[in-house]
Protein backbone atom coordinates (compact mmCIF):
# COMPACT_ATOMS: atom_id res chain seq x y z
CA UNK A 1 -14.55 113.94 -15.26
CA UNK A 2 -14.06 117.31 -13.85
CA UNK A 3 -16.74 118.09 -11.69
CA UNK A 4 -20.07 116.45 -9.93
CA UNK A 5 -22.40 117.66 -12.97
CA UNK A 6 -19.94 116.82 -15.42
CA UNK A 7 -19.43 112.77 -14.59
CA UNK A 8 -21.57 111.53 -17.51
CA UNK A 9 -25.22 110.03 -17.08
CA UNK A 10 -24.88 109.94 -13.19
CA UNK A 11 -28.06 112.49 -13.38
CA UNK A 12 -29.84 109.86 -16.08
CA UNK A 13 -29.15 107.07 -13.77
CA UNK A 14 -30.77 108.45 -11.01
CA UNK A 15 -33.78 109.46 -13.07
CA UNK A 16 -33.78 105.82 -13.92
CA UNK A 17 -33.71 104.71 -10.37
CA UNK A 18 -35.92 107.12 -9.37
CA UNK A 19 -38.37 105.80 -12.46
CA UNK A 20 -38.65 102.77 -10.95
CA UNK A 21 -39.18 103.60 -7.48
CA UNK A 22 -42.19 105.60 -8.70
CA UNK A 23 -43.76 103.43 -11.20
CA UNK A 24 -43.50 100.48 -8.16
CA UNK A 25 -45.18 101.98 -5.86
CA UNK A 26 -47.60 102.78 -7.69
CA UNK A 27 -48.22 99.76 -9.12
CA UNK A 28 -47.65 96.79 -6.15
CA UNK A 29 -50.35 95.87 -4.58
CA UNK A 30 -52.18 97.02 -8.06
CA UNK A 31 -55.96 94.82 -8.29
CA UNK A 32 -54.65 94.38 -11.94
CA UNK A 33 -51.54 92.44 -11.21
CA UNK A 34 -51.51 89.47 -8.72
CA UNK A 35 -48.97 86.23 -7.63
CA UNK A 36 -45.82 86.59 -8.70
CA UNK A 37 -46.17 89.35 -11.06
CA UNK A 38 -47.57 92.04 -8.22
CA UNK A 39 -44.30 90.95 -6.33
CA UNK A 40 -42.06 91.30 -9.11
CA UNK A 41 -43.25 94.66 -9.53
CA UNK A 42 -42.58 95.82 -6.36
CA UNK A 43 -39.23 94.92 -6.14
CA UNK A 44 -38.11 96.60 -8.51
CA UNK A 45 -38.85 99.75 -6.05
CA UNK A 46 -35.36 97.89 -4.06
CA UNK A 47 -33.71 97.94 -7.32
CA UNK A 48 -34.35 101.84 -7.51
CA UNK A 49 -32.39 101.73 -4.59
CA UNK A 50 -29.69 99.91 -5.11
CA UNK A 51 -28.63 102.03 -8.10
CA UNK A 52 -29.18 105.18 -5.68
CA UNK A 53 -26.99 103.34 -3.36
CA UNK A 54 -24.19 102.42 -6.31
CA UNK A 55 -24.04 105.91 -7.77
CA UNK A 56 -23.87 107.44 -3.91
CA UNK A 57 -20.77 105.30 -3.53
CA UNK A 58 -18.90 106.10 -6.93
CA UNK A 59 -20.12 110.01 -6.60
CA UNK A 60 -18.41 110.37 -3.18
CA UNK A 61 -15.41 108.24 -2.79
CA UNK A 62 -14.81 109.40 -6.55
CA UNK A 63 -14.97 113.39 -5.29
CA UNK A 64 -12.80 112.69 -1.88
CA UNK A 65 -10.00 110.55 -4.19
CA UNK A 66 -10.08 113.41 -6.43
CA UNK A 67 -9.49 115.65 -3.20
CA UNK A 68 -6.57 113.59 -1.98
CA UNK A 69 -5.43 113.44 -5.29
CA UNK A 70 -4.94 117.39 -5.71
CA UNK A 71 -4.17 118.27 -2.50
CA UNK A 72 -2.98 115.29 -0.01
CA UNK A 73 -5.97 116.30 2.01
CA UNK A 74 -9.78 115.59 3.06
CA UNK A 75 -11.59 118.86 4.38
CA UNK A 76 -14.15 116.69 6.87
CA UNK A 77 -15.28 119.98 7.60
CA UNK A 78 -16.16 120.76 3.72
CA UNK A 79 -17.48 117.53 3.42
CA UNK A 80 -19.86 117.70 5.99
CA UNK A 81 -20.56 121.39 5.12
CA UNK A 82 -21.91 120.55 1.99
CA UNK A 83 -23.66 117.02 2.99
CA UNK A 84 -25.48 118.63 5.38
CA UNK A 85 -26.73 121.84 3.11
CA UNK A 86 -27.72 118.91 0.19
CA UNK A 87 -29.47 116.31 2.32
CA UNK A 88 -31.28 118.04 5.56
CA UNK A 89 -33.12 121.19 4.40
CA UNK A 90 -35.42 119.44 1.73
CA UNK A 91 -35.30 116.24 4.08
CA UNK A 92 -36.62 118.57 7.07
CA UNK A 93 -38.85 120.34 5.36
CA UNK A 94 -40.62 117.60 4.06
CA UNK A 95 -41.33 116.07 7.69
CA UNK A 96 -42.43 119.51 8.74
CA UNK A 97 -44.92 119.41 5.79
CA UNK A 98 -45.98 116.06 7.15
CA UNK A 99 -46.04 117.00 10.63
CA UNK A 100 -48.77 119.89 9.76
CA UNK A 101 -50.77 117.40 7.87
CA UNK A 102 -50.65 114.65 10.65
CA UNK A 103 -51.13 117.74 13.07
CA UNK A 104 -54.37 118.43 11.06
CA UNK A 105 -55.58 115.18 10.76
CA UNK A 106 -54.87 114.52 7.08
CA UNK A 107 -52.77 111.51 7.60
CA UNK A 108 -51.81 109.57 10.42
CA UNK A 109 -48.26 109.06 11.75
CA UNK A 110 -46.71 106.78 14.20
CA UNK A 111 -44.87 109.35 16.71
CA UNK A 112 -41.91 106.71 17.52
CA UNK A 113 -41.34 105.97 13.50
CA UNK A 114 -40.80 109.55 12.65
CA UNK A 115 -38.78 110.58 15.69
CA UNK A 116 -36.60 107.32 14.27
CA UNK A 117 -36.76 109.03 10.71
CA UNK A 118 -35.86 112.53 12.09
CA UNK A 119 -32.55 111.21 13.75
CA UNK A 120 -31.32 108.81 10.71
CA UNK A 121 -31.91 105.59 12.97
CA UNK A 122 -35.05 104.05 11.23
CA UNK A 123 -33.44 101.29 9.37
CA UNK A 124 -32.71 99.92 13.35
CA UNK A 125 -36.35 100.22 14.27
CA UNK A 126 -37.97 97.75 14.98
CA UNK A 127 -41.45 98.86 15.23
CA UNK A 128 -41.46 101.87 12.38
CA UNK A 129 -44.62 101.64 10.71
CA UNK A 130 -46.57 103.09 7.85
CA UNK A 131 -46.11 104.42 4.27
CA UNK A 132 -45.67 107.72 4.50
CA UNK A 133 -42.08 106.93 6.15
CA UNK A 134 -41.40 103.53 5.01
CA UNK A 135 -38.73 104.94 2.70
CA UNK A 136 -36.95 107.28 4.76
CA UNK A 137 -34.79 103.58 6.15
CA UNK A 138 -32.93 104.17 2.87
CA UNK A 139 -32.26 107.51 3.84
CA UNK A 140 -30.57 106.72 7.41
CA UNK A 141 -28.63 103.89 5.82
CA UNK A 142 -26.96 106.85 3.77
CA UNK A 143 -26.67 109.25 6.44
CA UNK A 144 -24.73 106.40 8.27
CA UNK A 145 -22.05 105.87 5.47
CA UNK A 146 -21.69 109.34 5.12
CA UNK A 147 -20.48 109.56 8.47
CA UNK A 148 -18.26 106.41 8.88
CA UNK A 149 -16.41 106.25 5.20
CA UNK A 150 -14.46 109.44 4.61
CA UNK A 151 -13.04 109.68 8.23
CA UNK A 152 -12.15 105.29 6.99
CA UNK A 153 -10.78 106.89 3.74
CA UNK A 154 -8.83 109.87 5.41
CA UNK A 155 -7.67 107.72 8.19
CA UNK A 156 -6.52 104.43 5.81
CA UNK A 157 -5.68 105.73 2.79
CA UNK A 158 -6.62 104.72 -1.08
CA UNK A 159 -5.45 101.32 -0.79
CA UNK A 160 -6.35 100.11 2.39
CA UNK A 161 -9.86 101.60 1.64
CA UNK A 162 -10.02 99.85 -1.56
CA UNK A 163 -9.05 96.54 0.44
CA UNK A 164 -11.90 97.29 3.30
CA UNK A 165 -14.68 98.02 0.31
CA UNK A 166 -14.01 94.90 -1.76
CA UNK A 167 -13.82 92.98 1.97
CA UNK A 168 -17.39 94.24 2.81
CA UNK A 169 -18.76 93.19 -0.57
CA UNK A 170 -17.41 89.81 -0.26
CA UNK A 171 -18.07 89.16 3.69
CA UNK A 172 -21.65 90.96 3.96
CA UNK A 173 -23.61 87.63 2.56
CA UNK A 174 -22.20 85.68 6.09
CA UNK A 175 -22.41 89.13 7.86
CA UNK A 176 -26.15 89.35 6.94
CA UNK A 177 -26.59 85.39 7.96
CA UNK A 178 -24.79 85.96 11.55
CA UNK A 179 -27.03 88.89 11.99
CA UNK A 180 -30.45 86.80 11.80
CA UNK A 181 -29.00 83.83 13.85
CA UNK A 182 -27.38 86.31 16.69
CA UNK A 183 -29.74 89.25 16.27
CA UNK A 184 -33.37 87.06 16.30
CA UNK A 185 -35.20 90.65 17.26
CA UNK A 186 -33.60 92.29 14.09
CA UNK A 187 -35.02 89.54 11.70
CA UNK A 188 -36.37 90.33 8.72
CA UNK A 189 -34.68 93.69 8.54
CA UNK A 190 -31.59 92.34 6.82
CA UNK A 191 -32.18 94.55 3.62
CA UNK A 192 -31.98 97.58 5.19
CA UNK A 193 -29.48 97.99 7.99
CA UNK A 194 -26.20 99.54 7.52
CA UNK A 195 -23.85 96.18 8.67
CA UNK A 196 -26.00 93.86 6.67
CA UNK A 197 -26.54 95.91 3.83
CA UNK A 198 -23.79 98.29 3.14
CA UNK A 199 -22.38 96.24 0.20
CA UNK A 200 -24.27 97.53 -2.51
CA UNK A 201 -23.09 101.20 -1.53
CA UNK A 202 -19.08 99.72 -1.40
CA UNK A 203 -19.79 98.66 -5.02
CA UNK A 204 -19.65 102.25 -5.96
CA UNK A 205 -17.06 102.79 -3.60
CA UNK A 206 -14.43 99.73 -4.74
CA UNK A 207 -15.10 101.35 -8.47
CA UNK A 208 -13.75 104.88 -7.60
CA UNK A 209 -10.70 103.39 -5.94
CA UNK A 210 -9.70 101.66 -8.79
CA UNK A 211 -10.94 103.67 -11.82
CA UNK A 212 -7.93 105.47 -12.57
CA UNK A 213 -5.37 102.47 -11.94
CA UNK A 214 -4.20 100.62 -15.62
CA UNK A 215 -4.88 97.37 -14.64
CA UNK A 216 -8.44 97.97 -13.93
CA UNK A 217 -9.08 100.65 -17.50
CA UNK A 218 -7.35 97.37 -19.41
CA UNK A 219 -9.79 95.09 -18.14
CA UNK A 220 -12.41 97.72 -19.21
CA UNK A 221 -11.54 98.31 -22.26
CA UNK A 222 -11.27 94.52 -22.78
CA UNK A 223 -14.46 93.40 -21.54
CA UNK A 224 -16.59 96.04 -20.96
CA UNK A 225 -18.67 95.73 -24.09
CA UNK A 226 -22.42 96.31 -25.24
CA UNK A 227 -23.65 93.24 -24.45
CA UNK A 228 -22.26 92.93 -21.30
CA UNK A 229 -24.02 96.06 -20.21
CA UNK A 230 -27.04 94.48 -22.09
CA UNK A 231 -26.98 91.36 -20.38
CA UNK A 232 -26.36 93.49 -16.78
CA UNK A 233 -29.40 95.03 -17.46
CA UNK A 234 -31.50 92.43 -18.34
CA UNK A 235 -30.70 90.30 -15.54
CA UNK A 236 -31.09 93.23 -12.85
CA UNK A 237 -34.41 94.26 -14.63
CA UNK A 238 -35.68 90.53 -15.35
CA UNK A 239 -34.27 87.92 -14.44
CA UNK A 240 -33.29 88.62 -10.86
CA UNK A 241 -36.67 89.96 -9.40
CA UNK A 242 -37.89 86.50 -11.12
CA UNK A 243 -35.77 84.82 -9.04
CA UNK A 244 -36.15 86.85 -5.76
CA UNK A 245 -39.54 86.61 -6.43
CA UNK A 246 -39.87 82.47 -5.90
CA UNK A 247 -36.78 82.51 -3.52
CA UNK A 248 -36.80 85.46 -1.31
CA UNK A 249 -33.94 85.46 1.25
CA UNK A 250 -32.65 82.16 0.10
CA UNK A 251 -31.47 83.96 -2.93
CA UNK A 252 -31.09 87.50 -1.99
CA UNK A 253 -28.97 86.50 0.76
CA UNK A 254 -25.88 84.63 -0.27
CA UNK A 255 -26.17 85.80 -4.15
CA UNK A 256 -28.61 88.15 -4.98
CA UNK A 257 -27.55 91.82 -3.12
CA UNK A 258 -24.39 90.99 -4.86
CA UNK A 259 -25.10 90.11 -8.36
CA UNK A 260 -27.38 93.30 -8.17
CA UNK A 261 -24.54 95.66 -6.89
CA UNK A 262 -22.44 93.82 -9.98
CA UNK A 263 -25.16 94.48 -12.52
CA UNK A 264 -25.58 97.79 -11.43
CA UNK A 265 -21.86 98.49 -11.59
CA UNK A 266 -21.47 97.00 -15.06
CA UNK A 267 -24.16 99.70 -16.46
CA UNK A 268 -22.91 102.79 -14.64
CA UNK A 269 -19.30 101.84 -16.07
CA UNK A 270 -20.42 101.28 -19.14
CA UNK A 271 -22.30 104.73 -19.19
CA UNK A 272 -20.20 106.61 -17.90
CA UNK A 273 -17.62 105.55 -20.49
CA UNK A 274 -19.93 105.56 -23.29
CA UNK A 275 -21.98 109.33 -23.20
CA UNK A 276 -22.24 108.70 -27.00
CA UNK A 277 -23.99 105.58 -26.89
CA UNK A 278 -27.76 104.60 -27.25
CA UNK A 279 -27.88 104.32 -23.84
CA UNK A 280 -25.77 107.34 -22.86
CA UNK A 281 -27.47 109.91 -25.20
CA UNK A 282 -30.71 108.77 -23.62
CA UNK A 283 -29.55 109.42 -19.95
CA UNK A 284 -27.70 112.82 -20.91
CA UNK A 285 -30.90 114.12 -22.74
CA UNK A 286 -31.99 117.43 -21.19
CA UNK A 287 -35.27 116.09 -19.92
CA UNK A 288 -33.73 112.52 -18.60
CA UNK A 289 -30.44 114.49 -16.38
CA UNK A 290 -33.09 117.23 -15.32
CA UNK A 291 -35.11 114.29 -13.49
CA UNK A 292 -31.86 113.40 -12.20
CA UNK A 293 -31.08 116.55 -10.43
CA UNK A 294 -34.47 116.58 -8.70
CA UNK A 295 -34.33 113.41 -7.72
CA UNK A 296 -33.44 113.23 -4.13
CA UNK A 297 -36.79 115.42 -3.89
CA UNK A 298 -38.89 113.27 -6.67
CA UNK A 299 -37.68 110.37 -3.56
CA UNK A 300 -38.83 112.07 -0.69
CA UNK A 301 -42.10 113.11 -2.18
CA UNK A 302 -43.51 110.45 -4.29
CA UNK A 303 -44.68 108.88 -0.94
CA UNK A 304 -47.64 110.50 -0.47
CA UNK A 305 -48.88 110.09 -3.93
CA UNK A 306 -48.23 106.41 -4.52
CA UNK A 307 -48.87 103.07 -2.34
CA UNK A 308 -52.33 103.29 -0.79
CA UNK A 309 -52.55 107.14 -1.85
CA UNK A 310 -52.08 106.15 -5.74
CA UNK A 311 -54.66 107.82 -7.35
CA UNK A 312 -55.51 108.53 -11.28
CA UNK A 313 -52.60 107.30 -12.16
CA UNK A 314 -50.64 109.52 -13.82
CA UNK A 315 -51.80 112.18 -12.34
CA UNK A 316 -49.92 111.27 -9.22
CA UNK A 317 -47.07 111.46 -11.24
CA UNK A 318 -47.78 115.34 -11.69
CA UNK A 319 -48.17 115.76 -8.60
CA UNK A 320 -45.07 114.43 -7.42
CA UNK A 321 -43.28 115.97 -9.93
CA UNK A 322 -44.90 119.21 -8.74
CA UNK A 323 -43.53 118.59 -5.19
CA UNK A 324 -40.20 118.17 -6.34
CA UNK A 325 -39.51 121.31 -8.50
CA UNK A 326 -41.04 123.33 -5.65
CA UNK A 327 -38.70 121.55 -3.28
CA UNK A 328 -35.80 121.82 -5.48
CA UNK A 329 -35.92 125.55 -6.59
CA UNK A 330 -37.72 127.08 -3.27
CA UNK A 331 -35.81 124.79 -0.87
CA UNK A 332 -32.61 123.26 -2.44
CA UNK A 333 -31.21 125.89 -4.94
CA UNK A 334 -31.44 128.79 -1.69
CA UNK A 335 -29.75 126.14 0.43
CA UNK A 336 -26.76 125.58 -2.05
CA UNK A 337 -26.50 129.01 -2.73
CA UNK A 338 -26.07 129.81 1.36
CA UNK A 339 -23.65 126.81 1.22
CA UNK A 340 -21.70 127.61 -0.89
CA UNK A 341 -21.16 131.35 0.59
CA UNK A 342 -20.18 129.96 3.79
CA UNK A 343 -17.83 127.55 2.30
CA UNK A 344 -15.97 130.90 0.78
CA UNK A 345 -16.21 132.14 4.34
CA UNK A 346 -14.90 129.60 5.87
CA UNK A 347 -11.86 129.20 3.19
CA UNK A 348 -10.98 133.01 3.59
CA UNK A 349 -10.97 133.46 7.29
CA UNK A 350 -10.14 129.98 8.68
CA UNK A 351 -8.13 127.08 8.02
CA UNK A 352 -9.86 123.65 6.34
CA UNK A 353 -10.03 121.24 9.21
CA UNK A 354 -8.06 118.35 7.20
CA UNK A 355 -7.09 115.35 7.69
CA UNK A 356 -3.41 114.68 5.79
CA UNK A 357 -2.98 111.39 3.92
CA UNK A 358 -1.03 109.88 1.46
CA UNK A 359 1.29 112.90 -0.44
CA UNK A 360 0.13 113.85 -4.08
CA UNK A 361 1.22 111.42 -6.90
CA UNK A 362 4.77 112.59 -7.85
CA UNK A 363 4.76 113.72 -11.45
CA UNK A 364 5.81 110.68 -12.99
């Protein structure tokens, strides 16, 4: 795995994630689905998520280990750099586009939501309202690990790092309990802020710190089989929204966020390490890792096309898919492009502002 594009079926995952964000909300809430089975269907738009959230995890602390690795270094100033030029010119450009059409009376807009979603803090608002923005909260729970886990993983190290991610995945079931008992005015918003919520994200994570070591590739080559990954994705597409479904909290709480982030991990490993699959050749198809690489945009405009503005299905999907291509080649490509000749700047005429860690593995 040399490079961001070439990790295998990262790009088909997060078509598949994407997929189900779509297709949920544009079907909950559906007249022709009802009980259980309207809910089901519209939590599977979480479960889009939480495989964003996975992959975001893995993708970064994989690319800053592989940093340390070569050079004994993380550039926080590259880092940032490039975060910045990937997530805020579509992002901003996209509330413009929503501010002219609020501005002109085409939709309506709560002014205190979107100055939340503007400044990454809506997953701590209280009072954010409306679909438009409802799924920015994702959005600012990113934003917020970007900023606190490389300075943790420059400033620890591999191993300590490793040791905070797996500690976070184990303690964040009490951590989201104290929060409702201590936090009453937060209730309810345990599945989306950052302290109560970051687990799924440190699955990712806790897999990057450990993917090269031997014990962990034994254990994979040991257990990590087919039907594993079959069963992993059966339960996270079946049998847990069943069960979250009936149980809410009471499950999602203590056991469910975590079995997710498991399930979740289980496929991506199993993916990654097996491009030649079923699965794999169906997530490295052309068409399938194309979807991936417009995602971010497919996720920032399928709100206006699904929810209460679903209409002839799938000719919402058209039109999302329209939004996205224009976003990604009139918006993203340009802003990569200027990125990417300021990061040449800034290695020719300055110094990387670095942070040193650990020295390079010795040879041997």
């Amino acid at each position: 795995m040399r490079t961001t594009r070439e990790i295998p079926s990262l790009d088909g995952l997060r078509a598949f994630s994407i997929a189900l964000v779509i297709l949920s909300h544009s079907f909950s809430g559906s007249s022709r689905l009802s009980g259980y089975q309207s809910l089901e269907i519209s939590l599977l738009g979480q479960y889009g998520v939480d495989i964003f959230f996975v992959i975001s995890g893995f993708l970064i602390t994989y690319l800053l280990v592989k940093e340390i690795n070569a050079t004994g270094t993380i550039s926080l100033k590259r880092f940032y750099l490039r975060r910045f030029f990937r997530i805020f010119p579509a992002f901003y450009v996209f509330l413009l586009v929503l501010a002219i059409l609020w501005g002109t009376g085409v939709v309506a807009i709560d002014l205190h939501t979107y100055i939340r979603v503007a400044t990454y803090t809506s997953n701590y608002y209280r009072g954010a309202s409306g679909w438009l923005l409802g799924h920015c909260w994702s959005l600012s729970l990113e934003e917020q690990f970007y900023l606190l886990w490389p300075p943790c993983l420059a400033l620890f190290g591999k191993r300590t790092s490793a040791f905070l991610a797996f500690g976070i995945i184990v303690l964040s079931p009490a951590s989201r309990l104290i929060s409702y008992v201590l936090a009453p005015s937060f209730r309810g918003m345990e599945g989306i802020m950052l302290h109560t919520r970051l687990d799924t994200i440190m699955f990712g994570c806790a897999i990057a710190l450990v993917y090269d070591h031997q014990v962990f590739d034994r254990l994979l080559k040991k257990f990590l089989h087919p039907a594993l990954a079959m069963f992993a994705a059966f339960f996270f597409l079946v049998l847990s929204p069943y069960i979250e479904a009936r149980f809410a909290a009471r499950f999602t709480w203590p056991i469910g966020y975590t079995l997710r982030g498991v399930c979740v991990s289980v496929v991506l490993l199993y993916v990654v390490r097996n491009p030649v699959s079923v699965a794999g050749r169906f997530l490295n198809s052309r068409l399938i890792r194309h979807l991936g690489v417009v995602s971010y945009s497919l996720y920032l405009w399928q709100q206006l096309f699904t929810g209460p503005r679903t209409f002839w299905f799938p000719l919402n999907l058209l039109a999302i898919l329209a939004c996205a291509e224009a976003s990604f080649f009139l918006i993203e490509r340009p802003a990569f492009k200027l990125r990417d000749l300021i990061e040449s700047r800034v290695r020719a005429f300055s110094k990387p502002d670095v942070l040193a860690l650990e020295p390079p593995p010795s040879a041997s």
